[in-house]
PDB file of N, CA and C in Angstrom:
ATOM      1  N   UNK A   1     -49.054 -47.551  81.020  1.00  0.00           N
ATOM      2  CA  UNK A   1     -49.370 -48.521  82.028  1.00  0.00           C
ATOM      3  C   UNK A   1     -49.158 -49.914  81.447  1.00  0.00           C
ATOM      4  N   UNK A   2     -48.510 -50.885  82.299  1.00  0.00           N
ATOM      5  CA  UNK A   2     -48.096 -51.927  81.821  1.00  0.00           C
ATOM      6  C   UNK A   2     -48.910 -53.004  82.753  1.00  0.00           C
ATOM      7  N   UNK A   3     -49.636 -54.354  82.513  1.00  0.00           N
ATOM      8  CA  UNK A   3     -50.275 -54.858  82.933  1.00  0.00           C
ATOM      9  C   UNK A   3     -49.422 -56.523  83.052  1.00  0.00           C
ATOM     10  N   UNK A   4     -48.868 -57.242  83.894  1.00  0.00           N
ATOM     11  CA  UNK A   4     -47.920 -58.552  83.525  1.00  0.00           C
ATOM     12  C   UNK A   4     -48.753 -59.030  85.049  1.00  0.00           C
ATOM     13  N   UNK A   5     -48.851 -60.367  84.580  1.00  0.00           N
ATOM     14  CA  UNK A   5     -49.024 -61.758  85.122  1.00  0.00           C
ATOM     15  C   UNK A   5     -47.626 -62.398  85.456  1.00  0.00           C
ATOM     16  N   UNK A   6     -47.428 -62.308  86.791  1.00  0.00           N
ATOM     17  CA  UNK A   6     -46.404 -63.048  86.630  1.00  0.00           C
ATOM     18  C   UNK A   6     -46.560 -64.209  87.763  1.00  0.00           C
ATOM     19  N   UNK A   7     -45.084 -64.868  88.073  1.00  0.00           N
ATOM     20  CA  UNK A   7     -45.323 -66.259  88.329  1.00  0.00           C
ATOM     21  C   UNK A   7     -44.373 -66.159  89.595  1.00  0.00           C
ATOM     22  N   UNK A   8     -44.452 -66.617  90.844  1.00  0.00           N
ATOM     23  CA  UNK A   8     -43.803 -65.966  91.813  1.00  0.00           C
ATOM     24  C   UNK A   8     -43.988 -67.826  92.457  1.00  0.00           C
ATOM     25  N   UNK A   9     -42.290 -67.987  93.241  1.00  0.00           N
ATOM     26  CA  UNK A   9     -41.820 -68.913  94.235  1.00  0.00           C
ATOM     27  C   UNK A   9     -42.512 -68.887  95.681  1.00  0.00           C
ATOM     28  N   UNK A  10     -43.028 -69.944  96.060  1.00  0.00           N
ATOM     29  CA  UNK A  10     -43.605 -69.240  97.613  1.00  0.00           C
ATOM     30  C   UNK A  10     -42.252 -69.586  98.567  1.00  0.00           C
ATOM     31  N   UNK A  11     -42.895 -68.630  99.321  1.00  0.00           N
ATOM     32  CA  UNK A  11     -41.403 -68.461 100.175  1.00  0.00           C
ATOM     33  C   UNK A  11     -41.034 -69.934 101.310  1.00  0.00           C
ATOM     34  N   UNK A  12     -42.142 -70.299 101.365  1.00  0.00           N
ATOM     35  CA  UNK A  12     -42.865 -71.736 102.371  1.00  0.00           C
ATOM     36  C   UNK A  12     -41.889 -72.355 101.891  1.00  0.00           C
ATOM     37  N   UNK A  13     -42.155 -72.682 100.468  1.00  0.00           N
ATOM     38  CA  UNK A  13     -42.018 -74.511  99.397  1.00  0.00           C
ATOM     39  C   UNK A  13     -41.559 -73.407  98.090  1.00  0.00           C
ATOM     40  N   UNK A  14     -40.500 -73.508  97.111  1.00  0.00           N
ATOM     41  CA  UNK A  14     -39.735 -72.660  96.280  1.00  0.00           C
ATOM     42  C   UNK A  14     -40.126 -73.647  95.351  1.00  0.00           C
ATOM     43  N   UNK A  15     -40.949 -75.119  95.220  1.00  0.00           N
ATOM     44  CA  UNK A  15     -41.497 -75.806  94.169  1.00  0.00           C
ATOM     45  C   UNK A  15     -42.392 -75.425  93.783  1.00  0.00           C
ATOM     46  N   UNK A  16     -43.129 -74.780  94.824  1.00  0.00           N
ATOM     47  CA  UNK A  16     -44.614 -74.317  94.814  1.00  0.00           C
ATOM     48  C   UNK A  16     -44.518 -72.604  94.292  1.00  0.00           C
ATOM     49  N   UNK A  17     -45.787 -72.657  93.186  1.00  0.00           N
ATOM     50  CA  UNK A  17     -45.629 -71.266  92.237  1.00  0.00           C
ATOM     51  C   UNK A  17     -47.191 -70.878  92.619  1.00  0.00           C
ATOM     52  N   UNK A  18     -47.280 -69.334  92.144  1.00  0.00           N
ATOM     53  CA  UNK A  18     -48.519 -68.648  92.163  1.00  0.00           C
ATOM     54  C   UNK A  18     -48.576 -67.709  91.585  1.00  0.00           C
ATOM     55  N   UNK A  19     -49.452 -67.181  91.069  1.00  0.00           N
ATOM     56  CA  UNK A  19     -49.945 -65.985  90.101  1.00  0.00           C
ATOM     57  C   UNK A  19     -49.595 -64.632  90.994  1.00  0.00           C
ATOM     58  N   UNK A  20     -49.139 -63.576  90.424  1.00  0.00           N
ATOM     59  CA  UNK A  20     -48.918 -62.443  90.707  1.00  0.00           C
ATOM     60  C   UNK A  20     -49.386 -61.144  90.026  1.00  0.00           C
ATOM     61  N   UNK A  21     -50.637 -60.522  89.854  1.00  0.00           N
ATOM     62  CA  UNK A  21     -51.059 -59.567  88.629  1.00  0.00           C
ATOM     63  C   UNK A  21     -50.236 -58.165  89.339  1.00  0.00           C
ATOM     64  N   UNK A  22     -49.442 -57.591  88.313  1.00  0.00           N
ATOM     65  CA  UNK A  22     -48.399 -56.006  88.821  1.00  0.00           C
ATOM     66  C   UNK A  22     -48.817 -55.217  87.771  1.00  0.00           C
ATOM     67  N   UNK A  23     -49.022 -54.275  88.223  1.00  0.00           N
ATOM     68  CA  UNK A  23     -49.503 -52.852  87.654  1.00  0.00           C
ATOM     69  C   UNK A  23     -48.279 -52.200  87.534  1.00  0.00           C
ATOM     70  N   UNK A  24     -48.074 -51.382  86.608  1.00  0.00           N
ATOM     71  CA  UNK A  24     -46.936 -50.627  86.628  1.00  0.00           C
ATOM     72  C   UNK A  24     -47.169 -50.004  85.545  1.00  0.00           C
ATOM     73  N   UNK A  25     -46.285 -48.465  85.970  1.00  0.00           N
ATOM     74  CA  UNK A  25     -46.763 -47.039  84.794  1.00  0.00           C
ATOM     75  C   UNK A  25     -45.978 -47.127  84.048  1.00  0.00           C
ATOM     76  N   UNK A  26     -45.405 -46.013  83.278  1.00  0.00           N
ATOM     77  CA  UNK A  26     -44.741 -46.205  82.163  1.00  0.00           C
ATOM     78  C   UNK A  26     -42.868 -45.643  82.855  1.00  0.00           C
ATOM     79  N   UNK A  27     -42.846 -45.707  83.839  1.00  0.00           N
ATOM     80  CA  UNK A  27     -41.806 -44.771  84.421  1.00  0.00           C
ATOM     81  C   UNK A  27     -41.046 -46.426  84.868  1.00  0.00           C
ATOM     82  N   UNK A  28     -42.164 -47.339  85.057  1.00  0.00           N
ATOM     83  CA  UNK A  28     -41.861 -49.084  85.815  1.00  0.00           C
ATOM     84  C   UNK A  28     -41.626 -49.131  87.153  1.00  0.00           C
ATOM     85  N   UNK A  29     -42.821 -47.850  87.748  1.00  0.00           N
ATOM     86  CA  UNK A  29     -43.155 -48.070  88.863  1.00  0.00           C
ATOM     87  C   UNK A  29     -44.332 -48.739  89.429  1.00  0.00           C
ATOM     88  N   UNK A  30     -44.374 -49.604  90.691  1.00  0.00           N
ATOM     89  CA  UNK A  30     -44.969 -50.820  90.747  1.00  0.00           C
ATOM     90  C   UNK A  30     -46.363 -49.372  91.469  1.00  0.00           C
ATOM     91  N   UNK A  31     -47.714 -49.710  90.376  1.00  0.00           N
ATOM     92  CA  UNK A  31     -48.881 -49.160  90.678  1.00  0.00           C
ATOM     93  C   UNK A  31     -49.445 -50.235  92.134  1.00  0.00           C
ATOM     94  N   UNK A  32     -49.533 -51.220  91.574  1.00  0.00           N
ATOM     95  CA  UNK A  32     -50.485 -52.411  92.721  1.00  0.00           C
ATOM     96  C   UNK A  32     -49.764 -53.627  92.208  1.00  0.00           C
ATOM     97  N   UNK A  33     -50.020 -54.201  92.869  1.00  0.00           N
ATOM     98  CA  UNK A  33     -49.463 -55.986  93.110  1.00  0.00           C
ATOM     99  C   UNK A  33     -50.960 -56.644  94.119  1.00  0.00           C
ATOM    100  N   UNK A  34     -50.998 -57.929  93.368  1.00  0.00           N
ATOM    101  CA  UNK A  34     -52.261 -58.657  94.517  1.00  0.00           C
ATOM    102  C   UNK A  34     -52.088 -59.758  93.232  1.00  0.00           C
ATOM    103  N   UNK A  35     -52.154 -61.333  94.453  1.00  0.00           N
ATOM    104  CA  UNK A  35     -52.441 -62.111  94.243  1.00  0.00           C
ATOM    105  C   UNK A  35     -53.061 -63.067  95.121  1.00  0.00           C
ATOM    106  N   UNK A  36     -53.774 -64.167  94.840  1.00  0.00           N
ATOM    107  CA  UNK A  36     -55.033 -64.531  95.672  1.00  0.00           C
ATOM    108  C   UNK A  36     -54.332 -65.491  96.630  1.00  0.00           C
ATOM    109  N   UNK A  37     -54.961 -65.384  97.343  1.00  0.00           N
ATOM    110  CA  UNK A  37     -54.735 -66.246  98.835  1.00  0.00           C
ATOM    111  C   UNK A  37     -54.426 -67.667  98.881  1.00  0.00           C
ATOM    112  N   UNK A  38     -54.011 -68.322  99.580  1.00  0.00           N
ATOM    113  CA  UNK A  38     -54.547 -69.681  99.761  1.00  0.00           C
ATOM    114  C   UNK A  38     -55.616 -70.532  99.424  1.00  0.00           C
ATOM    115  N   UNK A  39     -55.858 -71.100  97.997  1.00  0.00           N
ATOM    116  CA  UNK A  39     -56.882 -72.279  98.483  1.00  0.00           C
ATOM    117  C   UNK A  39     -57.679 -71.455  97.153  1.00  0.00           C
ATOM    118  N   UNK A  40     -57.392 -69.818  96.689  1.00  0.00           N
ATOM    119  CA  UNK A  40     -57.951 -69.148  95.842  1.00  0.00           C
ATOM    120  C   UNK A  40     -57.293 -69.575  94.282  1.00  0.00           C
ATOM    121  N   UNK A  41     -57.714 -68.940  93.317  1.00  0.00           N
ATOM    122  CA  UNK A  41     -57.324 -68.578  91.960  1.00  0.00           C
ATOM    123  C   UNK A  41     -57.658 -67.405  91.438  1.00  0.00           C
ATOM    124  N   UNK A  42     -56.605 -66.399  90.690  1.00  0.00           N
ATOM    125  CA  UNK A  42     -56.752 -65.590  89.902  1.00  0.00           C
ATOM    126  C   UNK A  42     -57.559 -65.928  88.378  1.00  0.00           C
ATOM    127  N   UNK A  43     -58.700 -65.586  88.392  1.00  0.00           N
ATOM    128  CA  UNK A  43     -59.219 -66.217  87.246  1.00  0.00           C
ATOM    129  C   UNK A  43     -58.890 -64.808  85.784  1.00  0.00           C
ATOM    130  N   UNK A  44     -59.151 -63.888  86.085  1.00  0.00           N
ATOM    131  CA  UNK A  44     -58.962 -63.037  85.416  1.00  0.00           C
ATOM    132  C   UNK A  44     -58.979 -61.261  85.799  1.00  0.00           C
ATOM    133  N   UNK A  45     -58.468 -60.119  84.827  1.00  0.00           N
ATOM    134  CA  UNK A  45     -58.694 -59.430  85.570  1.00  0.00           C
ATOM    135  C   UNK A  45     -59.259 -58.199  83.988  1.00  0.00           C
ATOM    136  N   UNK A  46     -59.920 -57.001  84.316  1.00  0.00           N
ATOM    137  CA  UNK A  46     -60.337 -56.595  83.352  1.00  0.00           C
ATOM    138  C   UNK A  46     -59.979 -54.991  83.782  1.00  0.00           C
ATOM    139  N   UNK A  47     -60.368 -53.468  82.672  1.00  0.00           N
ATOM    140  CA  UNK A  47     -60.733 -52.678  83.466  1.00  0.00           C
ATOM    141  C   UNK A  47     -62.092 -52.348  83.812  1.00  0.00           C
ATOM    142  N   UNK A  48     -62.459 -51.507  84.907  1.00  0.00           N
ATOM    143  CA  UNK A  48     -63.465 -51.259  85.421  1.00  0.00           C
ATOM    144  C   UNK A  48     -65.078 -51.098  84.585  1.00  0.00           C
ATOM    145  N   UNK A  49     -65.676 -51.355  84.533  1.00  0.00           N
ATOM    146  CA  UNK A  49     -67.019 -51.030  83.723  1.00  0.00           C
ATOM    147  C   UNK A  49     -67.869 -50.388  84.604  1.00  0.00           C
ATOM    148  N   UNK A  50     -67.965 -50.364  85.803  1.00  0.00           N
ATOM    149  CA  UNK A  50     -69.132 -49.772  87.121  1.00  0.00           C
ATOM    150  C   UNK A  50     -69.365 -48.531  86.773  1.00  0.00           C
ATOM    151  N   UNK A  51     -70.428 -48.113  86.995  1.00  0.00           N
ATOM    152  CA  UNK A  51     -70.706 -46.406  86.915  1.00  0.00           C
ATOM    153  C   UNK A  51     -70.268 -46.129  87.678  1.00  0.00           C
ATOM    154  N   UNK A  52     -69.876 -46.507  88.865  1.00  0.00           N
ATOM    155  CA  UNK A  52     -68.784 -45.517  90.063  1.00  0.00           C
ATOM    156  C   UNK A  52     -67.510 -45.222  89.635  1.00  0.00           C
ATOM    157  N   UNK A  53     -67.133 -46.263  88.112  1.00  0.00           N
ATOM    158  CA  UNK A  53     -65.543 -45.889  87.994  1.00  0.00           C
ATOM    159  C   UNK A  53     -65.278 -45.348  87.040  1.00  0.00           C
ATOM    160  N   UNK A  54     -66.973 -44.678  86.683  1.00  0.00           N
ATOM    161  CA  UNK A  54     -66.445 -43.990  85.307  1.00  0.00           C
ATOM    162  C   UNK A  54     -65.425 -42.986  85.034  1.00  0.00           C
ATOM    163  N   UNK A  55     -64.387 -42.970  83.997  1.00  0.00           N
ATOM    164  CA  UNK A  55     -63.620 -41.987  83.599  1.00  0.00           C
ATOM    165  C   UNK A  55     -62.484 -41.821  84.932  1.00  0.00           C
ATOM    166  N   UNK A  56     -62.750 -42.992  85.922  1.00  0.00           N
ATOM    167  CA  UNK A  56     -60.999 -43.402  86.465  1.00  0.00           C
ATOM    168  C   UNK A  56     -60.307 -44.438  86.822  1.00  0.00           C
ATOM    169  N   UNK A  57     -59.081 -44.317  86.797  1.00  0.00           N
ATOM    170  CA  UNK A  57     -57.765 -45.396  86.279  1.00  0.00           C
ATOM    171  C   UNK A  57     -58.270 -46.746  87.143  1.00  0.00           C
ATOM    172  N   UNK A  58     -59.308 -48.037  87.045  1.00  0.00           N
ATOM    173  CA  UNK A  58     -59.513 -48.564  87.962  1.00  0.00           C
ATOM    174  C   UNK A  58     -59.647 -50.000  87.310  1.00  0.00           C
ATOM    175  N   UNK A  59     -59.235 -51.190  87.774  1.00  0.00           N
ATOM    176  CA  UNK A  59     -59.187 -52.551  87.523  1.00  0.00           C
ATOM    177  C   UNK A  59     -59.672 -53.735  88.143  1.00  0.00           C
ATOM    178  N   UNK A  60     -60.491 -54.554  88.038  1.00  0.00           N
ATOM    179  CA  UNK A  60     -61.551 -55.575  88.262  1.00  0.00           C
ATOM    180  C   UNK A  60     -60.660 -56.604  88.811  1.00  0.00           C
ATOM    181  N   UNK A  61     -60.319 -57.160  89.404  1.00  0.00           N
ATOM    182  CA  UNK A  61     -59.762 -58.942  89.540  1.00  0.00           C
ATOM    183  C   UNK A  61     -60.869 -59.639  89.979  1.00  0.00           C
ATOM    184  N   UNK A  62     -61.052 -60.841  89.287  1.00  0.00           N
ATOM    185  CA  UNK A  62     -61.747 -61.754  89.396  1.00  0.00           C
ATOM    186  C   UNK A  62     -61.019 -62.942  89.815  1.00  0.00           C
ATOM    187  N   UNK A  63     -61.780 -63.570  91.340  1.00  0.00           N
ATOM    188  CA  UNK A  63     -61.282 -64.524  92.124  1.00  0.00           C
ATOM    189  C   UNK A  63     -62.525 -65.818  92.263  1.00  0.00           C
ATOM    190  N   UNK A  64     -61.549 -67.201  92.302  1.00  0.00           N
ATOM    191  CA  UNK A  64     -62.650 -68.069  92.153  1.00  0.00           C
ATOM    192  C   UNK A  64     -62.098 -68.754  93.175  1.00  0.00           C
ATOM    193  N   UNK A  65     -62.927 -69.696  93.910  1.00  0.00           N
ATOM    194  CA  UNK A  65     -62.097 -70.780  95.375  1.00  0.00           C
ATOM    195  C   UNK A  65     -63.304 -72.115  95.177  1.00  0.00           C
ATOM    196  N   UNK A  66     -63.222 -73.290  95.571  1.00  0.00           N
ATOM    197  CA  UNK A  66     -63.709 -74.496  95.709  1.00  0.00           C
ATOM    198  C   UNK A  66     -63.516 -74.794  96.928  1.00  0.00           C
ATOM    199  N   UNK A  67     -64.506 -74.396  98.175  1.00  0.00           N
ATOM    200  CA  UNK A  67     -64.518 -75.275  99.337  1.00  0.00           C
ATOM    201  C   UNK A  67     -65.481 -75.755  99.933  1.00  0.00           C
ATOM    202  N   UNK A  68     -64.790 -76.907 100.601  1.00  0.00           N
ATOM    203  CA  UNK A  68     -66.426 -77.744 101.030  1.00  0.00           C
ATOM    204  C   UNK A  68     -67.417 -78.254  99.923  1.00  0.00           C
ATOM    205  N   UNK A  69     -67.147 -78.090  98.699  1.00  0.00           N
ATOM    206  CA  UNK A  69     -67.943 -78.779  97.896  1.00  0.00           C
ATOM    207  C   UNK A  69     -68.937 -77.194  97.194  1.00  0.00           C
ATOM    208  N   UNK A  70     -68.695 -76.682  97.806  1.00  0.00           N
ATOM    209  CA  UNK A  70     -69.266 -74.904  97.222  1.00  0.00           C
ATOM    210  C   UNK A  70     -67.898 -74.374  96.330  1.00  0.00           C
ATOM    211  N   UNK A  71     -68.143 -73.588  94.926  1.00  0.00           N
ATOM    212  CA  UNK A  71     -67.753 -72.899  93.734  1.00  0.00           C
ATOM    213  C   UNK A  71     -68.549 -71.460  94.765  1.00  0.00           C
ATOM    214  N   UNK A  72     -67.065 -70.614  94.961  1.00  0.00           N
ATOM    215  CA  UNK A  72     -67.533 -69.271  94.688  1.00  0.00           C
ATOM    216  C   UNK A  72     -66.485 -68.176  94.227  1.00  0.00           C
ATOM    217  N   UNK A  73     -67.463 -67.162  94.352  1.00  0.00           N
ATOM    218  CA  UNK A  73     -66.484 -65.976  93.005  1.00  0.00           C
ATOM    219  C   UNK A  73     -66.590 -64.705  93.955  1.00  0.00           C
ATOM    220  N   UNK A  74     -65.234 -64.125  93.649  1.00  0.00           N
ATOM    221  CA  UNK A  74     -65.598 -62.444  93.791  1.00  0.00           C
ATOM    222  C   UNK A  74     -64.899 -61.900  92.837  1.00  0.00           C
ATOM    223  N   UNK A  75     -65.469 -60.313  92.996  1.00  0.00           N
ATOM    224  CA  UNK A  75     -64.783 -59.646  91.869  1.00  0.00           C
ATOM    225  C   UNK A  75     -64.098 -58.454  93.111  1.00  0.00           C
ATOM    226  N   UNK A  76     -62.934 -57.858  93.238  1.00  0.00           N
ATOM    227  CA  UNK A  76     -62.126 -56.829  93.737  1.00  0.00           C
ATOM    228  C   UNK A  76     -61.805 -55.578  92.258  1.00  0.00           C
ATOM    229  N   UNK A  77     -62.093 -54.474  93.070  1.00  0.00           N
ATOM    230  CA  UNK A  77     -61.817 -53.191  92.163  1.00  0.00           C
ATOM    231  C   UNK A  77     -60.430 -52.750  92.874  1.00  0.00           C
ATOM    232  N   UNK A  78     -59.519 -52.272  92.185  1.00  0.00           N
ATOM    233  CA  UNK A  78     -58.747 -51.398  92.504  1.00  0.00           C
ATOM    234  C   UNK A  78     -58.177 -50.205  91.817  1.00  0.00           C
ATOM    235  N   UNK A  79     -58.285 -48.742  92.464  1.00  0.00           N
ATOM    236  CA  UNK A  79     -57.951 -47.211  92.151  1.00  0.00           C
ATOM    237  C   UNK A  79     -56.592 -47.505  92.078  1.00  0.00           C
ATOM    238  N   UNK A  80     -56.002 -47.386  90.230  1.00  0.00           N
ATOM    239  CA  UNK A  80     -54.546 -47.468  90.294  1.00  0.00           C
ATOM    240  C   UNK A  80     -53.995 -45.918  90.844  1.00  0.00           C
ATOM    241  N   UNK A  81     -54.845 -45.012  90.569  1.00  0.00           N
ATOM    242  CA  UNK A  81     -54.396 -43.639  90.540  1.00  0.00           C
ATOM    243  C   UNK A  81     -54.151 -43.505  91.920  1.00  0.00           C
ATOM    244  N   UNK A  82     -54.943 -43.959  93.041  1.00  0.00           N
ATOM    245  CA  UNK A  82     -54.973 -43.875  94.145  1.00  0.00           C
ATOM    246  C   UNK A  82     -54.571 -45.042  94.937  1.00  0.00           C
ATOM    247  N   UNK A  83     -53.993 -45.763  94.334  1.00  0.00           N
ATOM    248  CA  UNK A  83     -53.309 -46.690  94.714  1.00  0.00           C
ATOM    249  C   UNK A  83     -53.742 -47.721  95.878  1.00  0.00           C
ATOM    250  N   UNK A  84     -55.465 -47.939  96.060  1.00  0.00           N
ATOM    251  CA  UNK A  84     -56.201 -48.334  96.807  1.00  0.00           C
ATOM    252  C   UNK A  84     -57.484 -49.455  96.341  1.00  0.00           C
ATOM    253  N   UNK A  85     -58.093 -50.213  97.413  1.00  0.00           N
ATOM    254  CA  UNK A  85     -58.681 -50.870  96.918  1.00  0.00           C
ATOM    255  C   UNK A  85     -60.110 -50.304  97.067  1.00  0.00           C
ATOM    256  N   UNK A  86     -60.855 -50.099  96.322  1.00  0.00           N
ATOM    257  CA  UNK A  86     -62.204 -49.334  96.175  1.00  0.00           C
ATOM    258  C   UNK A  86     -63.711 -50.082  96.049  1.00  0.00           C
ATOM    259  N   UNK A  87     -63.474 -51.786  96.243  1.00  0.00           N
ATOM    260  CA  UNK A  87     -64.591 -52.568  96.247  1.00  0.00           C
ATOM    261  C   UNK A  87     -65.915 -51.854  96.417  1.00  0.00           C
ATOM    262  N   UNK A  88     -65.958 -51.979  97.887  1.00  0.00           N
ATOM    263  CA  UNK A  88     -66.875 -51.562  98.400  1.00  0.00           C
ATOM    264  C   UNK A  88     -68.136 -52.270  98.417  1.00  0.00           C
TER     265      UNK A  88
END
């Protein structure tokens, strides 16, 4: 499993860049792709620690945004094996 950050053109404005986190196995097939929205940041991403994900293939992204004068955070899980997002 290969884990790359990459750096992607928006299709809008081709000046304008954004974070792209791609999952991919060892074959360099694309597991998941997600990058944060508008107005968001990819702050980091880890694997899973939750007791729900014990002992499967699963990865944390951590998202941060500034609006209105409010700092807030989430964290997103995603099942690479299952190729889904498993928050919850």
């Amino acid at each position: 499993m290969h884990v790359i950050l990459q750096t992607r053109a928006s299709d809008d404005d081709p000046t304008l860049r954004y974070y792209v986190l791609v999952v991919k196995d060892d074959d360099n097939n694309v597991l998941m792709e997600d990058s944060a929205t508008t107005g968001m940041s990819l702050e980091k991403w880890k694997h899973s620690t939750r007791k729900r994900d014990k002992g499967k293939n699963v990865i944390g992204l951590y998202y941060w945004i500034s609006a209105m004068g409010h700092e807030l955070d989430q964290w997103r899980y995603y099942d690479l094996d299952l190729g889904k997002d498993v928050t919850k």
